[in-house]
Every structure is written in structure tokens, then in C-alpha cells.
PDB file of N, CA and C in Angstrom:
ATOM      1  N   UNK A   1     -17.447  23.140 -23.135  1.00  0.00           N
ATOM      2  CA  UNK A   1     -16.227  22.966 -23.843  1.00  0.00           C
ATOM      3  C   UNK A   1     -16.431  23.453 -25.273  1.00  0.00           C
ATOM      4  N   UNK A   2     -15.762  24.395 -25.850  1.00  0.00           N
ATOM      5  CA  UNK A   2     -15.542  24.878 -26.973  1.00  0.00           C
ATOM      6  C   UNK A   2     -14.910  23.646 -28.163  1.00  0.00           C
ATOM      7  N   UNK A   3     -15.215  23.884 -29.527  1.00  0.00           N
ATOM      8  CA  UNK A   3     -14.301  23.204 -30.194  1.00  0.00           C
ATOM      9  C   UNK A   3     -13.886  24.687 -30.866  1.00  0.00           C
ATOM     10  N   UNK A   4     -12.150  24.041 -31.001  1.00  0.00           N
ATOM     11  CA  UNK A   4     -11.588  25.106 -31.989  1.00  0.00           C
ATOM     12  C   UNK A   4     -12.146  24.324 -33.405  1.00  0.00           C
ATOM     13  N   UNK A   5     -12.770  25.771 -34.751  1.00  0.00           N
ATOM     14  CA  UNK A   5     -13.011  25.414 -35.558  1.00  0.00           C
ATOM     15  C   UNK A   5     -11.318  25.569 -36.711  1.00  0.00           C
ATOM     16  N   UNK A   6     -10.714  26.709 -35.884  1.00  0.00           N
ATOM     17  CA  UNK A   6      -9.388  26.260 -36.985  1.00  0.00           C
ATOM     18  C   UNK A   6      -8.569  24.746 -36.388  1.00  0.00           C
ATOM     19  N   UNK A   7      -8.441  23.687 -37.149  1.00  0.00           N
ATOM     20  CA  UNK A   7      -7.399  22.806 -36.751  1.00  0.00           C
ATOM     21  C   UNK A   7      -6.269  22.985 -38.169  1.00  0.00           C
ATOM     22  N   UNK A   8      -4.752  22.254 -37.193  1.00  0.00           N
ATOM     23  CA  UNK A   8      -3.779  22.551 -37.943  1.00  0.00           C
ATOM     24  C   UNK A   8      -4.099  22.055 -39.024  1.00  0.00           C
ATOM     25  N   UNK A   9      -3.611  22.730 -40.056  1.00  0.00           N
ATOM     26  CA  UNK A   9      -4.064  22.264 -41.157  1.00  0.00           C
ATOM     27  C   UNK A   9      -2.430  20.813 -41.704  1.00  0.00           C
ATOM     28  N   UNK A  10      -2.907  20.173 -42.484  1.00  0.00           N
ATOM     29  CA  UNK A  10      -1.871  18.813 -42.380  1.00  0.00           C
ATOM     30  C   UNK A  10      -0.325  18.935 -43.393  1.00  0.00           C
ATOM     31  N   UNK A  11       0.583  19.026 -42.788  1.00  0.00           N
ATOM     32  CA  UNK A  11       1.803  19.180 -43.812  1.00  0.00           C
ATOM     33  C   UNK A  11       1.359  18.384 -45.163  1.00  0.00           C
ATOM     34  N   UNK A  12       1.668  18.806 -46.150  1.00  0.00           N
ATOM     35  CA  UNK A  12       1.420  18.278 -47.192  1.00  0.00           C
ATOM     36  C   UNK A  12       2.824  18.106 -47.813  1.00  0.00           C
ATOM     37  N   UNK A  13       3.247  16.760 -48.086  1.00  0.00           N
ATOM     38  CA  UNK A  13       4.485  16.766 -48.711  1.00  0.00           C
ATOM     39  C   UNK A  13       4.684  17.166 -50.237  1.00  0.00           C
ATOM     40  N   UNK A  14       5.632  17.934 -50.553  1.00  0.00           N
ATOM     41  CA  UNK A  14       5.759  18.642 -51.981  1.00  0.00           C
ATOM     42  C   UNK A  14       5.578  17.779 -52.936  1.00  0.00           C
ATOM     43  N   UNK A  15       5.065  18.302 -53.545  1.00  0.00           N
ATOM     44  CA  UNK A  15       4.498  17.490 -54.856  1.00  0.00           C
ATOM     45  C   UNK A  15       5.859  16.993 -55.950  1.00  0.00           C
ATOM     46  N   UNK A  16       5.766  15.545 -55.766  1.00  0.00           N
ATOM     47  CA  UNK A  16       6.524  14.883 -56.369  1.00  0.00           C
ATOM     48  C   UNK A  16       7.134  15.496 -57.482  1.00  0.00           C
ATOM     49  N   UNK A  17       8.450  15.362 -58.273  1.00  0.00           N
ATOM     50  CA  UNK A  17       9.059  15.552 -59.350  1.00  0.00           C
ATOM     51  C   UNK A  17       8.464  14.675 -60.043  1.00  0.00           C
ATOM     52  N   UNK A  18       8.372  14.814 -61.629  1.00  0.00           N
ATOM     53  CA  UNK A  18       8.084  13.614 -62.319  1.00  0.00           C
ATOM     54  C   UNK A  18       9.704  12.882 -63.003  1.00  0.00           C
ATOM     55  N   UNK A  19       9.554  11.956 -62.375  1.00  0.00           N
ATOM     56  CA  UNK A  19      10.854  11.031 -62.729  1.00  0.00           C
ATOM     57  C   UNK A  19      11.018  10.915 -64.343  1.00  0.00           C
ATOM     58  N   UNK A  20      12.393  11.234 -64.544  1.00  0.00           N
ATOM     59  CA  UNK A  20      12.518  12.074 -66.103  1.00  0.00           C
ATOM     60  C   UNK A  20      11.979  10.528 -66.880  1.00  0.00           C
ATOM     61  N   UNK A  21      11.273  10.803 -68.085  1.00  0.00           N
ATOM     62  CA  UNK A  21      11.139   9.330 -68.243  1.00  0.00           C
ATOM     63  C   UNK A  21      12.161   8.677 -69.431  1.00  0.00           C
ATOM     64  N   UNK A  22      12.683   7.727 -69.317  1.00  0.00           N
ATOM     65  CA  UNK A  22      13.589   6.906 -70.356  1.00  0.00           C
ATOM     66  C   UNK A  22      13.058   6.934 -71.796  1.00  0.00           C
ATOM     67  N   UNK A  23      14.068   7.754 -72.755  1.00  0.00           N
ATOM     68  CA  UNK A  23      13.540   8.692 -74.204  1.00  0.00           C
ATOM     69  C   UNK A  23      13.267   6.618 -74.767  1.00  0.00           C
ATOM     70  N   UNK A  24      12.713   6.402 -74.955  1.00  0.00           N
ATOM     71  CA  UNK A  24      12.499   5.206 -76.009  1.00  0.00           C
ATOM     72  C   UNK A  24      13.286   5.436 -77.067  1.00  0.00           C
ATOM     73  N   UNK A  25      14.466   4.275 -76.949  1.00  0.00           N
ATOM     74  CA  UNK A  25      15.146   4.241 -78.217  1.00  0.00           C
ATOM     75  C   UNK A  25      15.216   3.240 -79.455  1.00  0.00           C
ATOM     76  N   UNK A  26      15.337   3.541 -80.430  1.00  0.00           N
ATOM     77  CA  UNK A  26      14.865   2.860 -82.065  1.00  0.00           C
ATOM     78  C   UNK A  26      15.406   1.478 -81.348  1.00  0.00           C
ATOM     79  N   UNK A  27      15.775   0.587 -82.234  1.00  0.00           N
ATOM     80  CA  UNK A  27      16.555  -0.864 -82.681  1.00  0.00           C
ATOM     81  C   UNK A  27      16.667  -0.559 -83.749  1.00  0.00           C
ATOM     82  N   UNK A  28      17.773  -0.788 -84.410  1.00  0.00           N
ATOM     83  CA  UNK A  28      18.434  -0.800 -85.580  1.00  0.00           C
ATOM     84  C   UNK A  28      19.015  -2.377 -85.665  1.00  0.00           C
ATOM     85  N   UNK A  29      18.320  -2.715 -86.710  1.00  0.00           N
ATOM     86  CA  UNK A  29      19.141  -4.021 -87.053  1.00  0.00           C
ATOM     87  C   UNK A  29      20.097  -3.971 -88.028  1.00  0.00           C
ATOM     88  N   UNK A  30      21.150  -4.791 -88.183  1.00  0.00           N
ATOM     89  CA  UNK A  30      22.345  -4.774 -89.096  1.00  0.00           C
ATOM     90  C   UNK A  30      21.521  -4.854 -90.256  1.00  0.00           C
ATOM     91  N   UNK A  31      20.414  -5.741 -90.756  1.00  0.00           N
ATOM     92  CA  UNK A  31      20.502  -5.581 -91.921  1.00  0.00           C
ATOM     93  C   UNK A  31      19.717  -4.083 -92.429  1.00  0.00           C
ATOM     94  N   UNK A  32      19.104  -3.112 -91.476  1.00  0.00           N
ATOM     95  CA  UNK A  32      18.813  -1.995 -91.565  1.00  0.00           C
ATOM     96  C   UNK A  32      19.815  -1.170 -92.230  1.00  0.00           C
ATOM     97  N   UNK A  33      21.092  -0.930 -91.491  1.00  0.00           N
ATOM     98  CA  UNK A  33      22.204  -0.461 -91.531  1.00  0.00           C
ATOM     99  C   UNK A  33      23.034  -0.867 -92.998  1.00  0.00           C
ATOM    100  N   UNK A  34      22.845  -2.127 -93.184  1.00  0.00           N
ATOM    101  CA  UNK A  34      23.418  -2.732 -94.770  1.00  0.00           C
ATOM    102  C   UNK A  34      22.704  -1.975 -95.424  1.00  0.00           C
ATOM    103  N   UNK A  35      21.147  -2.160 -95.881  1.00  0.00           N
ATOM    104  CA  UNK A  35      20.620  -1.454 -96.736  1.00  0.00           C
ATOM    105  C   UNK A  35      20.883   0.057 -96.561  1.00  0.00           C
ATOM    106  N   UNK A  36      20.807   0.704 -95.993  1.00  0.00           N
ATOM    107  CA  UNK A  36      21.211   2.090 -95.807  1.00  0.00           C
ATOM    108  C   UNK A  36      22.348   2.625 -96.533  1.00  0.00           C
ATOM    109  N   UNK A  37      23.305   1.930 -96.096  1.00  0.00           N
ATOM    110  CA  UNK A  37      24.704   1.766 -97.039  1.00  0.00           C
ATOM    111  C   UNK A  37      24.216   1.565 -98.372  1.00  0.00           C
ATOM    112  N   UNK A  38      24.050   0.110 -98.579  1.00  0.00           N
ATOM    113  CA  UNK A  38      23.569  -0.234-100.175  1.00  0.00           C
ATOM    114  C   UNK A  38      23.177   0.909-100.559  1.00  0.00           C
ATOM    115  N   UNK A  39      21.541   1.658 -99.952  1.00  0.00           N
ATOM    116  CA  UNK A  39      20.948   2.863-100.754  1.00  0.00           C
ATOM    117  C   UNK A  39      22.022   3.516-101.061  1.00  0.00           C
ATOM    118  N   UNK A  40      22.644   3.825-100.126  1.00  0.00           N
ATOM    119  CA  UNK A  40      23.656   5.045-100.824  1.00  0.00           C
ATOM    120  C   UNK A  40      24.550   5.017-101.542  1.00  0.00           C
ATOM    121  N   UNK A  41      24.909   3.555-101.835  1.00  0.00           N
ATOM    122  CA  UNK A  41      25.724   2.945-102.874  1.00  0.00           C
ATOM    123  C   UNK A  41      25.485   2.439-104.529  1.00  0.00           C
ATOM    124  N   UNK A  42      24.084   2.632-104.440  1.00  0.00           N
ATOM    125  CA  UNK A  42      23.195   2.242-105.352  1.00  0.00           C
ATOM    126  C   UNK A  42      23.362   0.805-105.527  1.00  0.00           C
ATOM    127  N   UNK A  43      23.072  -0.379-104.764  1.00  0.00           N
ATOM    128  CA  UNK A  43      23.186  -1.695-104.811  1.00  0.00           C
ATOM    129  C   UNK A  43      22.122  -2.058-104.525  1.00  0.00           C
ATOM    130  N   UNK A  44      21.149  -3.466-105.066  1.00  0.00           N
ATOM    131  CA  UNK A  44      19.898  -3.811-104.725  1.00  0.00           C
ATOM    132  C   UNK A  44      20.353  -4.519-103.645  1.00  0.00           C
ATOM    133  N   UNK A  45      18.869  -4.348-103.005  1.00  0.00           N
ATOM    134  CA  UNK A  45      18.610  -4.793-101.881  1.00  0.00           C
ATOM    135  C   UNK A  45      18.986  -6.508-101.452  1.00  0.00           C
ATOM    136  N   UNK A  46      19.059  -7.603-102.574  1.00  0.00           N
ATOM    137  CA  UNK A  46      19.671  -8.567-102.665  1.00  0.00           C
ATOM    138  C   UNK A  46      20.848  -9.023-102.183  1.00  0.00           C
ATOM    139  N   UNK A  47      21.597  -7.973-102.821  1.00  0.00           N
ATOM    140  CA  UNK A  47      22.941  -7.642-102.648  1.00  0.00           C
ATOM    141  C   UNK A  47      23.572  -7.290-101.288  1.00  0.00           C
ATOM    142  N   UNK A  48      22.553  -6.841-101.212  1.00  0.00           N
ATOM    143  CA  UNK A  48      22.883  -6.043 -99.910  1.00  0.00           C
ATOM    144  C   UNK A  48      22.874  -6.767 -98.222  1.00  0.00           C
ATOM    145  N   UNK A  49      21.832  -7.804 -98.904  1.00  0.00           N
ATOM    146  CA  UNK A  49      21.587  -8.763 -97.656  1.00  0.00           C
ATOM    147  C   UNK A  49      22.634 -10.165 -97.675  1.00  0.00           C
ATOM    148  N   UNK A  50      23.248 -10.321 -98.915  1.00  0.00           N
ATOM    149  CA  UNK A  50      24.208 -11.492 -99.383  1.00  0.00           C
ATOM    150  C   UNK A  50      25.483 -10.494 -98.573  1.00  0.00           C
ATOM    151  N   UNK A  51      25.902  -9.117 -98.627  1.00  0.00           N
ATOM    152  CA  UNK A  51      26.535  -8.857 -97.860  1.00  0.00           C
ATOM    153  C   UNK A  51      27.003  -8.697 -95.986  1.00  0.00           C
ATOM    154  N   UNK A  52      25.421  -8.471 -95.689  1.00  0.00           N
ATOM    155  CA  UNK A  52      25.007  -8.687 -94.213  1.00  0.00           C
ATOM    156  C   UNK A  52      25.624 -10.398 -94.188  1.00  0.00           C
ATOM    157  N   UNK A  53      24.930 -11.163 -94.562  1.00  0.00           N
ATOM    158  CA  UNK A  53      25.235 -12.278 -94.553  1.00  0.00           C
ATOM    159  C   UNK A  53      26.199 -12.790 -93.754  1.00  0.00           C
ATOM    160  N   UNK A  54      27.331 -12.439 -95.223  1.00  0.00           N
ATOM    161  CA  UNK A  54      28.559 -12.116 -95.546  1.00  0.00           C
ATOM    162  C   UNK A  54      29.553 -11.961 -94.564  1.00  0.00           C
ATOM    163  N   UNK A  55      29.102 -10.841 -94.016  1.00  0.00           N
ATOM    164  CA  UNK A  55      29.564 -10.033 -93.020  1.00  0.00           C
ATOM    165  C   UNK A  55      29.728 -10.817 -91.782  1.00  0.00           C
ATOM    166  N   UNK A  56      28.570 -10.832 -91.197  1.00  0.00           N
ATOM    167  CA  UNK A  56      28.213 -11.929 -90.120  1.00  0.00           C
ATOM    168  C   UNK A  56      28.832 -13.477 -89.982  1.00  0.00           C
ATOM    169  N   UNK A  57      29.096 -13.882 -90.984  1.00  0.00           N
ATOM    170  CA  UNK A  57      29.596 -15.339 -90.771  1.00  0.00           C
ATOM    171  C   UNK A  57      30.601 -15.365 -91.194  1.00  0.00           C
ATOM    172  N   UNK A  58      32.125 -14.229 -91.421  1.00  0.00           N
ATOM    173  CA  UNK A  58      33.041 -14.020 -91.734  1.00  0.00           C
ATOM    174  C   UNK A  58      33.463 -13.587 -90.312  1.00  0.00           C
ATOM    175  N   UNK A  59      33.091 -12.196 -89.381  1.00  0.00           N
ATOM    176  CA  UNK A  59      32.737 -12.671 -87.586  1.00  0.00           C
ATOM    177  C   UNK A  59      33.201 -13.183 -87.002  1.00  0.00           C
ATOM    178  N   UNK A  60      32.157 -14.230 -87.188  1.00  0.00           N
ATOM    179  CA  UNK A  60      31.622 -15.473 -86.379  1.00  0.00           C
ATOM    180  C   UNK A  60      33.159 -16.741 -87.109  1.00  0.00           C
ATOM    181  N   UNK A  61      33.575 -16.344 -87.851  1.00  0.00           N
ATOM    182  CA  UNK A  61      34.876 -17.625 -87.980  1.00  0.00           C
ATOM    183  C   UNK A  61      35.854 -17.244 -87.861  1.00  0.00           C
ATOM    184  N   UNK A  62      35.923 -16.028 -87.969  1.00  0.00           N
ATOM    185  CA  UNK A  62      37.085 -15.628 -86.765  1.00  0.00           C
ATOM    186  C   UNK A  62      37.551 -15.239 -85.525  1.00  0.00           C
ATOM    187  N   UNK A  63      36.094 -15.012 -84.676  1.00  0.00           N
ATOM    188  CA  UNK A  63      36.120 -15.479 -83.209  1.00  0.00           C
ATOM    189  C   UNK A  63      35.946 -16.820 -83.198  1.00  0.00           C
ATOM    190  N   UNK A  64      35.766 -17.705 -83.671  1.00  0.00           N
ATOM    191  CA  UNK A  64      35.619 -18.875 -83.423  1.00  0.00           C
ATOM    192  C   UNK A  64      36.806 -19.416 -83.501  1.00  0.00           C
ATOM    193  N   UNK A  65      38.081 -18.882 -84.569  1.00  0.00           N
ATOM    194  CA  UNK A  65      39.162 -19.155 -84.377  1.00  0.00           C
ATOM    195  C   UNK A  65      40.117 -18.556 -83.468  1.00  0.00           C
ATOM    196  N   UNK A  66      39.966 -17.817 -82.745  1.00  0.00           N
ATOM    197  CA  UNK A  66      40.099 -17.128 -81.308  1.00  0.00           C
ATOM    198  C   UNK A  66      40.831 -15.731 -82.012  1.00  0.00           C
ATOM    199  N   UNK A  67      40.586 -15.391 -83.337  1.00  0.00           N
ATOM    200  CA  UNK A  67      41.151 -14.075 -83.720  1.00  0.00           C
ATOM    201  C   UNK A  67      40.390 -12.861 -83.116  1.00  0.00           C
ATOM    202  N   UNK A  68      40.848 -11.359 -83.570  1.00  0.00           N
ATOM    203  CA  UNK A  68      40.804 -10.677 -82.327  1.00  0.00           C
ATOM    204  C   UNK A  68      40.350 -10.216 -84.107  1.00  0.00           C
ATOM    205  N   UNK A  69      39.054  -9.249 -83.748  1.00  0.00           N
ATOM    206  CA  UNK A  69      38.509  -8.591 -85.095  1.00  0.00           C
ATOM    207  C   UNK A  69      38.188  -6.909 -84.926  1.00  0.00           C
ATOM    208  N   UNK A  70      39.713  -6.113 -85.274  1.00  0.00           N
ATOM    209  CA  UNK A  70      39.662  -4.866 -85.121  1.00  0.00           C
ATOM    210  C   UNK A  70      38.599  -3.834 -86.402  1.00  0.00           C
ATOM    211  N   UNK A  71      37.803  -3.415 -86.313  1.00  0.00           N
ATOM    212  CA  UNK A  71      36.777  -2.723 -86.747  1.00  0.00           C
ATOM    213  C   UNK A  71      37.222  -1.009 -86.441  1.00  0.00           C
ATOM    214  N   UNK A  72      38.241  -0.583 -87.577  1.00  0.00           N
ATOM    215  CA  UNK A  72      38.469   1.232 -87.881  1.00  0.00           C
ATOM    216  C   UNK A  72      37.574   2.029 -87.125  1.00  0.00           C
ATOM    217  N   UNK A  73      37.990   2.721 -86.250  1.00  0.00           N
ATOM    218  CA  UNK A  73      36.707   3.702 -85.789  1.00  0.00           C
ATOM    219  C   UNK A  73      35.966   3.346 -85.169  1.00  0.00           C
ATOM    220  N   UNK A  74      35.413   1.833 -84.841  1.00  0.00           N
ATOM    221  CA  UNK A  74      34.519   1.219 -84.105  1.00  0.00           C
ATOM    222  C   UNK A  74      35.362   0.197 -83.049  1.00  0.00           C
ATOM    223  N   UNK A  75      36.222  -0.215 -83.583  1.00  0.00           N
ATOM    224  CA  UNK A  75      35.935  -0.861 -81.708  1.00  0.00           C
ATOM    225  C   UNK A  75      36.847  -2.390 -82.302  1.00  0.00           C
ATOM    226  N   UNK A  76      36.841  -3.236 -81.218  1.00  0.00           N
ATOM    227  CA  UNK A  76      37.639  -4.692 -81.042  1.00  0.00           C
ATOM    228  C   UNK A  76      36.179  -5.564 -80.685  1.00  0.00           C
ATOM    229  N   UNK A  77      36.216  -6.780 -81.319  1.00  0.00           N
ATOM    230  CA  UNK A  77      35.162  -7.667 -81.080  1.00  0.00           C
ATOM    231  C   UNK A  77      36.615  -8.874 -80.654  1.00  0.00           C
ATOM    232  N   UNK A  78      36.551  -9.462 -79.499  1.00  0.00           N
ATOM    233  CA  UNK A  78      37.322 -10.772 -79.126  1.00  0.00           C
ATOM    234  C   UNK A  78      36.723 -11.567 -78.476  1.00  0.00           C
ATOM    235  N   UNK A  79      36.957 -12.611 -78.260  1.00  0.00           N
ATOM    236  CA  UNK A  79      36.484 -13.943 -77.073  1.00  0.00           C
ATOM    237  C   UNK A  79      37.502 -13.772 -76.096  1.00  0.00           C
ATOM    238  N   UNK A  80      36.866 -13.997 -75.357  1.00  0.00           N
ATOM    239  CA  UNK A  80      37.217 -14.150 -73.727  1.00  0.00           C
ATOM    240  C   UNK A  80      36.648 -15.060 -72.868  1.00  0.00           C
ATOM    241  N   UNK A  81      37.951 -16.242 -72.302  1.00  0.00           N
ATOM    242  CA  UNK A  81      37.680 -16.958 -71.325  1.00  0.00           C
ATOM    243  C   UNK A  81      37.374 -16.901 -70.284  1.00  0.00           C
ATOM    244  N   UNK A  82      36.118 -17.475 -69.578  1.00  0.00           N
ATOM    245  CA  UNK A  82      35.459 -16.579 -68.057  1.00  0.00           C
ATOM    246  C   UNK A  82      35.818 -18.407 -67.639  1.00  0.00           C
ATOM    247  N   UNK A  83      36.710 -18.418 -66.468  1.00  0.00           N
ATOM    248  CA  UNK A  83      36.792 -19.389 -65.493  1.00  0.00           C
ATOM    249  C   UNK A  83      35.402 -19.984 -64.595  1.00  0.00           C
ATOM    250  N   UNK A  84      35.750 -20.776 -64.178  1.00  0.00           N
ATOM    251  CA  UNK A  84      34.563 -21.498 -64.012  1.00  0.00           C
ATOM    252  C   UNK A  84      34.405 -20.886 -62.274  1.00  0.00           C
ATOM    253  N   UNK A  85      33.104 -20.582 -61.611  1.00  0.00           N
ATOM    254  CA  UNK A  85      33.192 -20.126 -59.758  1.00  0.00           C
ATOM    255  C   UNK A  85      32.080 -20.683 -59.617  1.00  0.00           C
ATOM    256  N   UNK A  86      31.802 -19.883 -58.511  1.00  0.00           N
ATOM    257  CA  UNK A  86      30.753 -20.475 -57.640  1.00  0.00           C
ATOM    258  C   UNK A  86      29.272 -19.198 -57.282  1.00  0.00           C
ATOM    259  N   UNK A  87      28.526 -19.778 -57.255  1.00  0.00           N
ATOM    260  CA  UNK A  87      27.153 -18.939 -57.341  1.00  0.00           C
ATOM    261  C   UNK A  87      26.542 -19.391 -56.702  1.00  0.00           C
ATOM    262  N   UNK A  88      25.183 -18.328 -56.595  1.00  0.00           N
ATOM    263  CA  UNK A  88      23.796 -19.342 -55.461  1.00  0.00           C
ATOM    264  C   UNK A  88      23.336 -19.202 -56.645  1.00  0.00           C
ATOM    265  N   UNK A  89      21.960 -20.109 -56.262  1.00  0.00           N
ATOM    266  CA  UNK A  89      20.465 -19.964 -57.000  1.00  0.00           C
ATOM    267  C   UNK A  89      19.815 -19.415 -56.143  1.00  0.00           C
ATOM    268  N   UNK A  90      19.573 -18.336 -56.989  1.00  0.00           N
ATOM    269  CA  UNK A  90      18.563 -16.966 -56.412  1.00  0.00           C
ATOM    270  C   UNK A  90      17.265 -17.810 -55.697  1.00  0.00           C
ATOM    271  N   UNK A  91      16.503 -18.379 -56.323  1.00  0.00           N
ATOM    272  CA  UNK A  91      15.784 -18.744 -56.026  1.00  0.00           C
ATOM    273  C   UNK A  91      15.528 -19.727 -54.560  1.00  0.00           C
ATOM    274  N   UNK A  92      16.666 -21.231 -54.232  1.00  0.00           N
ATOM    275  CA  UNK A  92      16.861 -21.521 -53.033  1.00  0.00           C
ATOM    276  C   UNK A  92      18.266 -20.777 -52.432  1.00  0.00           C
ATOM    277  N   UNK A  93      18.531 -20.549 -52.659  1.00  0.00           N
ATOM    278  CA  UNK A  93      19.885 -19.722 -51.830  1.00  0.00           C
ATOM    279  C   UNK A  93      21.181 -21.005 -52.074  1.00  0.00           C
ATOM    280  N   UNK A  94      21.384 -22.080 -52.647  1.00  0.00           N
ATOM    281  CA  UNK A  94      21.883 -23.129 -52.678  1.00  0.00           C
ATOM    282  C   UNK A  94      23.129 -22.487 -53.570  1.00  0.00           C
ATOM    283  N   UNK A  95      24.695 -23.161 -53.229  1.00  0.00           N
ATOM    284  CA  UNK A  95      25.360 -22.730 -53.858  1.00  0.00           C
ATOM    285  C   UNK A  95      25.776 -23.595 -54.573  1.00  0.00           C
ATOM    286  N   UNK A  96      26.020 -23.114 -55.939  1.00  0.00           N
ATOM    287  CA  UNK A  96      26.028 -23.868 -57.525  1.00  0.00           C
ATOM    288  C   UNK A  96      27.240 -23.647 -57.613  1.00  0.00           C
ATOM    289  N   UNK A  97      28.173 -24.454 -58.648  1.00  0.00           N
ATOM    290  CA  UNK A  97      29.099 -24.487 -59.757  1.00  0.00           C
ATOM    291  C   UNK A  97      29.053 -23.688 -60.904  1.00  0.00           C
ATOM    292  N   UNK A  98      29.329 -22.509 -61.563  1.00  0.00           N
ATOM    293  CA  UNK A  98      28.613 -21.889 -62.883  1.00  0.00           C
ATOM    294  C   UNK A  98      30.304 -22.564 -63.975  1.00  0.00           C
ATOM    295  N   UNK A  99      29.456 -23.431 -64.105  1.00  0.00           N
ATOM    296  CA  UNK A  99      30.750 -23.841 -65.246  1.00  0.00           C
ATOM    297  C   UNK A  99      31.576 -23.008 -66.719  1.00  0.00           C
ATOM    298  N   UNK A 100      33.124 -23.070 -66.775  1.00  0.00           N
ATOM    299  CA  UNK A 100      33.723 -22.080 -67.598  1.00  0.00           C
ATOM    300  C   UNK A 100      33.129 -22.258 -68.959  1.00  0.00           C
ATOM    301  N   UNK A 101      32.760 -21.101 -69.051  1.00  0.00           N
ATOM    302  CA  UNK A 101      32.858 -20.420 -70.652  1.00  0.00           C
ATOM    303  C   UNK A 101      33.430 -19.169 -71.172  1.00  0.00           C
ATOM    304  N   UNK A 102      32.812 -19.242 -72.759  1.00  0.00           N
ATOM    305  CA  UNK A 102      33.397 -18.338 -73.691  1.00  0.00           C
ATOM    306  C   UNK A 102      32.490 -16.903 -73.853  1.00  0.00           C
ATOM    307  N   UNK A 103      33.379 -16.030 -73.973  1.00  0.00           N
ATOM    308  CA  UNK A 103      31.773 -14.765 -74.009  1.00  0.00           C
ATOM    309  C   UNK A 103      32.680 -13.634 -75.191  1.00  0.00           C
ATOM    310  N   UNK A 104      31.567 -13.032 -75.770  1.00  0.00           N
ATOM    311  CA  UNK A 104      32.420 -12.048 -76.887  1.00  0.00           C
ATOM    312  C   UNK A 104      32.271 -10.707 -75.979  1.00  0.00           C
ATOM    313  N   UNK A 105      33.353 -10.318 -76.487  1.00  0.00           N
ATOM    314  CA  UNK A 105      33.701  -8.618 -75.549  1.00  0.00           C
ATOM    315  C   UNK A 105      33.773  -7.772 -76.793  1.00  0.00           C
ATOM    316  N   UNK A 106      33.250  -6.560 -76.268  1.00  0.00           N
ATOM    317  CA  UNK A 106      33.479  -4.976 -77.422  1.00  0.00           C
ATOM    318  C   UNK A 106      34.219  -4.571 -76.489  1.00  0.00           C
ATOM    319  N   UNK A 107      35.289  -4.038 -77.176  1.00  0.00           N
ATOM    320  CA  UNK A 107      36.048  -2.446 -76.778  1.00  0.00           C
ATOM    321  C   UNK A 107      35.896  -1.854 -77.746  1.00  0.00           C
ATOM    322  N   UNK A 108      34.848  -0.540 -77.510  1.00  0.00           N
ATOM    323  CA  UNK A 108      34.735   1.184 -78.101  1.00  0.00           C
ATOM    324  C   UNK A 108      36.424   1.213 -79.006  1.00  0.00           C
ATOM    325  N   UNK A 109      36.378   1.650 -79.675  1.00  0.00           N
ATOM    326  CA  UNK A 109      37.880   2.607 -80.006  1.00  0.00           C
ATOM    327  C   UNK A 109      37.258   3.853 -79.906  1.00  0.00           C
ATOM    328  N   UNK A 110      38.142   4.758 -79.485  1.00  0.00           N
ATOM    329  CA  UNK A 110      38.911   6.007 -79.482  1.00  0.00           C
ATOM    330  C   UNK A 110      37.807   7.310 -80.156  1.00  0.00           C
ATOM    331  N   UNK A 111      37.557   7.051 -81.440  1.00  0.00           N
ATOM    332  CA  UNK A 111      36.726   7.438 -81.954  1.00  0.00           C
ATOM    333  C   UNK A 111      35.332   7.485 -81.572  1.00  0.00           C
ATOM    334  N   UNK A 112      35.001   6.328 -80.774  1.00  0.00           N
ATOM    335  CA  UNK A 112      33.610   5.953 -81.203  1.00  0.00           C
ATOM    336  C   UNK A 112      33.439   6.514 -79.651  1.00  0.00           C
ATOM    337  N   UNK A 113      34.471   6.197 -78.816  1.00  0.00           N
ATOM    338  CA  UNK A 113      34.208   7.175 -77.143  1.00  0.00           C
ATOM    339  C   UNK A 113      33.369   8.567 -77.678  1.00  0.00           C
ATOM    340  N   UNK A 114      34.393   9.211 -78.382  1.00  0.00           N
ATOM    341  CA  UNK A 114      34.369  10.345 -78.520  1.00  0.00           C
ATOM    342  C   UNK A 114      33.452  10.922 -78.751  1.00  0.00           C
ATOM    343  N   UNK A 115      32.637  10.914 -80.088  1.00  0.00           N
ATOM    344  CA  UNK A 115      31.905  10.406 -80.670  1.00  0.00           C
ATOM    345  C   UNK A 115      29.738  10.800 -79.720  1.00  0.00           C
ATOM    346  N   UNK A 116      30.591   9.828 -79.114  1.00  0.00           N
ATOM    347  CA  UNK A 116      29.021   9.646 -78.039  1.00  0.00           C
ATOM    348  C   UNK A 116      29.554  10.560 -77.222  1.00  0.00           C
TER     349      UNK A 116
END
């Protein structure tokens, strides 16, 4: 009995694509963005964070008073009531109550679609 010395040689599946990878993007924090402004406004940096502040807890009391806070060029910040349903826990499969709350919503404006 002979052996054949050619054997088929083995499909080789094509060599993978490299899966594009996700560009790592900055974080920008607001008070980044304040100072930036400030710089270009020539305001110290003090100032600048009494405005972040400012900013932020002026917000925060008027969603809290259920006002609707339109932002030029950027967008709608509002509260929105989410009714109360029903859920499992992932974990035993058991179905829960997820009780109603409040959640803040962005809508983009027009501009800011665009934009991106």
C-alpha cells in the first residue's frame, strides 16, 4: 500500500478583518468648557467656576419646578414622568414592580442635528 505524500491541503478561512476599533473619545467637563469661555473672555478662573456653579443650580431649579429649559442652538432639557410597570430581575427571572419616576430628557435642536 502506497501513501499519497500530497494530502489536501486544509481550507484556511480568510484572514479576519480587524474590527474597526472605537476612536477613544475626550470627556469634557462643564467646568472645562466654562473656563474655555472665561479664557476667551478674559475672566479669572474664580469667576469662572462661581459661574459653572451658577449655571448648574439655576438648571436644576427649574426642572425641579417642572419648567421646560430651552438652550439657543442646543437643545430642550425637561422632566418627564415614566409610569410605574413591571420587570424581571435579570438575575432570578422573578417579576418586579419598577416603581414611577422622574427622568431628565434632551432634545438636540435643529442646529445642533445639523451640526454633527
Amino acid at each position: 500500500m502506497t501513501t499519497n505524500l500530497m494530502t489536501k491541503a486544509k481550507a484556511r478561512p480568510a484572514p479576519a478583518t480587524k474590527a474597526a476599533v472605537p476612536k477613544k473619545t475626550e470627556v469634557v467637563t462643564l467646568k472645562s468648557v466654562f473656563e474655555q469661555i472665561g479664557e476667551s473672555h478674559g475672566l479669572a478662573k474664580k469667576q469662572v467656576h462661581g459661574l459653572a456653579a451658577g449655571f448648574v443650580e439655576a438648571l436644576t431649579t427649574h426642572l425641579v419646578k417642572g419648567d421646560k429649559v430651552r438652550m439657543s442652538g442646543l437643545g430642550i432639557l425637561e422632566v418627564k414622568n415614566r409610569s410605574a410597570r413591571m420587570g424581571r430581575n435579570p438575575g432570578t427571572g422573578e417579576a418586579i414592580e419598577i416603581a414611577a419616576s422622574k427622568k431628565v430628557v434632551f432634545r438636540p435642536a435643529k442646529e445642533l442635528k445639523e451640526a454633527i
